[in-house]
Protein backbone atom coordinates (compact mmCIF):
# COMPACT_ATOMS: atom_id res chain seq x y z
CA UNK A 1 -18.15 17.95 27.34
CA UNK A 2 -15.93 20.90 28.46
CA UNK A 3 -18.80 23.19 28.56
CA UNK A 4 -20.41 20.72 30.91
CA UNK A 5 -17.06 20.56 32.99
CA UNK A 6 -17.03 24.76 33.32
CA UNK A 7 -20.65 24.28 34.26
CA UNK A 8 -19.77 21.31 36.74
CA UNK A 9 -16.97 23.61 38.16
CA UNK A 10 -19.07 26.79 38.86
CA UNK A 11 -21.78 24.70 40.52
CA UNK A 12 -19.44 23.02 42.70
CA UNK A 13 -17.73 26.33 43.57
CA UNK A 14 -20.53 27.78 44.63
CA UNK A 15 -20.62 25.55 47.65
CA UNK A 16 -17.15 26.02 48.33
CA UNK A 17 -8.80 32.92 51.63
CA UNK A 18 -4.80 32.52 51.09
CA UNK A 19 -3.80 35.68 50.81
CA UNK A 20 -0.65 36.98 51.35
CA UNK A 21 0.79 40.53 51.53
CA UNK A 22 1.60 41.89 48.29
CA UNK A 23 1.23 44.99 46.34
CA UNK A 24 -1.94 45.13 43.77
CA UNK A 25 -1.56 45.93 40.33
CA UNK A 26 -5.25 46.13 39.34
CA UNK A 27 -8.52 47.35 39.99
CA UNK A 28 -11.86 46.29 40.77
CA UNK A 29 -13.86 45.18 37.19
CA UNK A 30 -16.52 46.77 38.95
CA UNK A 31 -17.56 49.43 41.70
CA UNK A 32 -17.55 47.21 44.54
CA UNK A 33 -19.06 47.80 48.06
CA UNK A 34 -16.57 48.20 50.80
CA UNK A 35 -16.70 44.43 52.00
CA UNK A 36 -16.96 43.39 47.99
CA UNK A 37 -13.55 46.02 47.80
CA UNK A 38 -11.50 43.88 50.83
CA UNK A 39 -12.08 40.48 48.23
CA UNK A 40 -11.40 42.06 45.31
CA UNK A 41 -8.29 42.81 46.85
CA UNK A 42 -7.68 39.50 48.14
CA UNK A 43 -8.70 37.96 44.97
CA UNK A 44 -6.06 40.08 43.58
CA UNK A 45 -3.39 39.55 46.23
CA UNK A 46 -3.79 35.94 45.71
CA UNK A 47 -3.05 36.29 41.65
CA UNK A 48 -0.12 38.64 42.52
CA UNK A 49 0.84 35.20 44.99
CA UNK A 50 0.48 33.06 41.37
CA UNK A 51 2.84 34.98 39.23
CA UNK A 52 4.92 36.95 41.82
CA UNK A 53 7.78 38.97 40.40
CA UNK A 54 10.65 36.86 40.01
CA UNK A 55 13.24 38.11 42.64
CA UNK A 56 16.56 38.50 40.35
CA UNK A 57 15.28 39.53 37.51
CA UNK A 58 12.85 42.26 36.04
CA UNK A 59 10.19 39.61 35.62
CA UNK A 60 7.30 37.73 36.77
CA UNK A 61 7.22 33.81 37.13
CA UNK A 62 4.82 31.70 38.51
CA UNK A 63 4.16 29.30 41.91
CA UNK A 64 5.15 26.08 41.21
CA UNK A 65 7.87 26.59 38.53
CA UNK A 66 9.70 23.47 39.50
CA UNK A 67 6.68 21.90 39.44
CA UNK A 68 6.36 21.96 43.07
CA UNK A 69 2.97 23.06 44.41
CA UNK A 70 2.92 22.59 47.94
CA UNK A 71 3.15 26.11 48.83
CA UNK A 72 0.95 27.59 46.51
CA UNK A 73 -2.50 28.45 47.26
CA UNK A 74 -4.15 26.29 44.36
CA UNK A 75 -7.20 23.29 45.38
CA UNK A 76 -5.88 19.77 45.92
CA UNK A 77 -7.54 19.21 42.43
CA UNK A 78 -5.86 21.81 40.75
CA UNK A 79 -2.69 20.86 42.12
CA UNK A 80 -3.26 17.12 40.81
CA UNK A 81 -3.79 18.40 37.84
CA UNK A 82 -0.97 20.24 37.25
CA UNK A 83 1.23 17.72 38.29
CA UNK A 84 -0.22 15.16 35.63
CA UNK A 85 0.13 17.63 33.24
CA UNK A 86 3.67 18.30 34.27
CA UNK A 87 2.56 21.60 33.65
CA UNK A 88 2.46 25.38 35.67
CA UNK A 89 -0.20 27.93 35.38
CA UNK A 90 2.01 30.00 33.12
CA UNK A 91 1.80 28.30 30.08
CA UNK A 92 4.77 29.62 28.37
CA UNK A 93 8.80 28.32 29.41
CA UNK A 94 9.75 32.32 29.48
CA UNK A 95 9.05 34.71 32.43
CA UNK A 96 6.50 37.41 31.11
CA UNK A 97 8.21 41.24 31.67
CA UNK A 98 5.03 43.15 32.33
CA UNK A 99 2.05 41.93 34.86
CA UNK A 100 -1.33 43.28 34.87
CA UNK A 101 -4.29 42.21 37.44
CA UNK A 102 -8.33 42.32 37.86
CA UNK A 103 -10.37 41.18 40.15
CA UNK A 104 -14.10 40.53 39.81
CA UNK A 105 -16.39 39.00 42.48
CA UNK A 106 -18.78 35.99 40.73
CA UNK A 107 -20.57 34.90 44.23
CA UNK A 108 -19.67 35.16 47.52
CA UNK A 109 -17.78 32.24 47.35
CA UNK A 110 -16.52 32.80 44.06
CA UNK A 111 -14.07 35.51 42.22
CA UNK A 112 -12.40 35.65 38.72
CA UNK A 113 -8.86 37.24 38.95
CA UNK A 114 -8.01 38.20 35.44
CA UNK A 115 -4.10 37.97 34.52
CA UNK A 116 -2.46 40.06 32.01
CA UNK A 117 1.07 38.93 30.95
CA UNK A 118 3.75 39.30 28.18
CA UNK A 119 2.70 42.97 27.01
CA UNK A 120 -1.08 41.97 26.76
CA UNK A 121 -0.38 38.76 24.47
CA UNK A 122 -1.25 36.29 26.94
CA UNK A 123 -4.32 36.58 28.80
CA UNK A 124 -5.82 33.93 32.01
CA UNK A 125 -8.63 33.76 34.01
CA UNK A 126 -7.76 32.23 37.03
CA UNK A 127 -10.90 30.76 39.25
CA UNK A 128 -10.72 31.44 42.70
CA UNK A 129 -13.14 29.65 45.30
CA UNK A 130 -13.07 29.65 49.26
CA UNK A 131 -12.63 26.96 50.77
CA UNK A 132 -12.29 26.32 54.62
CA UNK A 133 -11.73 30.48 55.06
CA UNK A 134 -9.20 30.49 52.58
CA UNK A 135 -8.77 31.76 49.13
CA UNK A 136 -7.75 29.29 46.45
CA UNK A 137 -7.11 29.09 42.71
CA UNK A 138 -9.37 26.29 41.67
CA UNK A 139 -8.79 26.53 37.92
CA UNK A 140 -7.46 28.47 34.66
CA UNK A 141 -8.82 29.40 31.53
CA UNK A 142 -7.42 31.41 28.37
CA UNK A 143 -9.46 34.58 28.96
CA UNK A 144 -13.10 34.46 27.14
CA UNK A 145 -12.27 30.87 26.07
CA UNK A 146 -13.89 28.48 28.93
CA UNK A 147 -13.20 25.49 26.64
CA UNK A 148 -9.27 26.34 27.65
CA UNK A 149 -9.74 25.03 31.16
CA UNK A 150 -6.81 23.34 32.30
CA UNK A 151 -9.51 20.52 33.13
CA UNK A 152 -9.66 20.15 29.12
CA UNK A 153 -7.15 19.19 26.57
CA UNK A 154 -4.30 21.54 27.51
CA UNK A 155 -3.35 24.07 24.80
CA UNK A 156 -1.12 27.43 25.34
CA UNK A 157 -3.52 30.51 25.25
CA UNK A 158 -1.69 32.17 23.17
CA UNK A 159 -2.55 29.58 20.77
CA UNK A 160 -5.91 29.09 21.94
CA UNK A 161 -7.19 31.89 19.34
């Protein structure tokens, strides 16, 4: 069933940008062309938007901490979701020190931005899809593990070994 749901999802995202200014941390998975380069980017900008760097501290939270999603750039579904769940994107109730971002292009209407936190123990997948012009995270897997969708039973990645 959660394989079909991952399958579901990409088929549906192929039919389907938020980006804000912020500074990328990653690079392109692969060597892009120069219009393939500009999403990357975006699709990078837009994780960077997900777990910004908390401003006090010498740390990196996530949109939607108080559970709030309204501003962040994350599908109606998605935000449903995570407000069933009572749940963010980050998994985890600390703020991860270290922050590391890819970007890979699946389609041209959807990207993979891959999300390295808490010194490389905790890795996401976040799936990005266009809808309307904009960018928007559409869904979150432990990376490598599509049965860790936030669609499916929720578990925390780090446990999702």
């Amino acid at each position: 069933m959660r394989k079909l749901i991952v399958v579901v999802f990409a088929a549906a995202a192929a039919a389907v940008s938020a980006c804000g200014p912020s500074q990328s941390t990653g690079a392109p998975a692969s060597t892009p062309s120069s219009s393939d380069s500009v999403r990357t980017q975006q699709i990078a900008a837009l994780a960077e938007q997900v777990f910004p760097k908390a401003s006090e501290q010498p740390a990196y939270g996530v949109c939607g901490a108080d559970l709030n999603f309204s501003a962040c750039a994350y599908t109606d579904r998605l935000k449903a979701r995570l407000t069933e769940l009572r749940v963010t994107l980050l998994r985890a109730q600390n703020l991860s020190t270290t922050r590391e971002i890819t970007a890979e292009i699946m389609s041209p209407e959807v990207g993979i931005a891959h999300v390295t936190l808490f010194q490389g123990r905790t890795k996401f997948d976040l799936w990005i899809v266009q809808r309307g012009g904009a960018l928007l995270v559409d869904d979150e897997i432990c990376a490598g593990r599509k049965d860790t969708s936030i669609y499916a039973k929720f578990v925390a990645c780090d446990a999702a070994q």
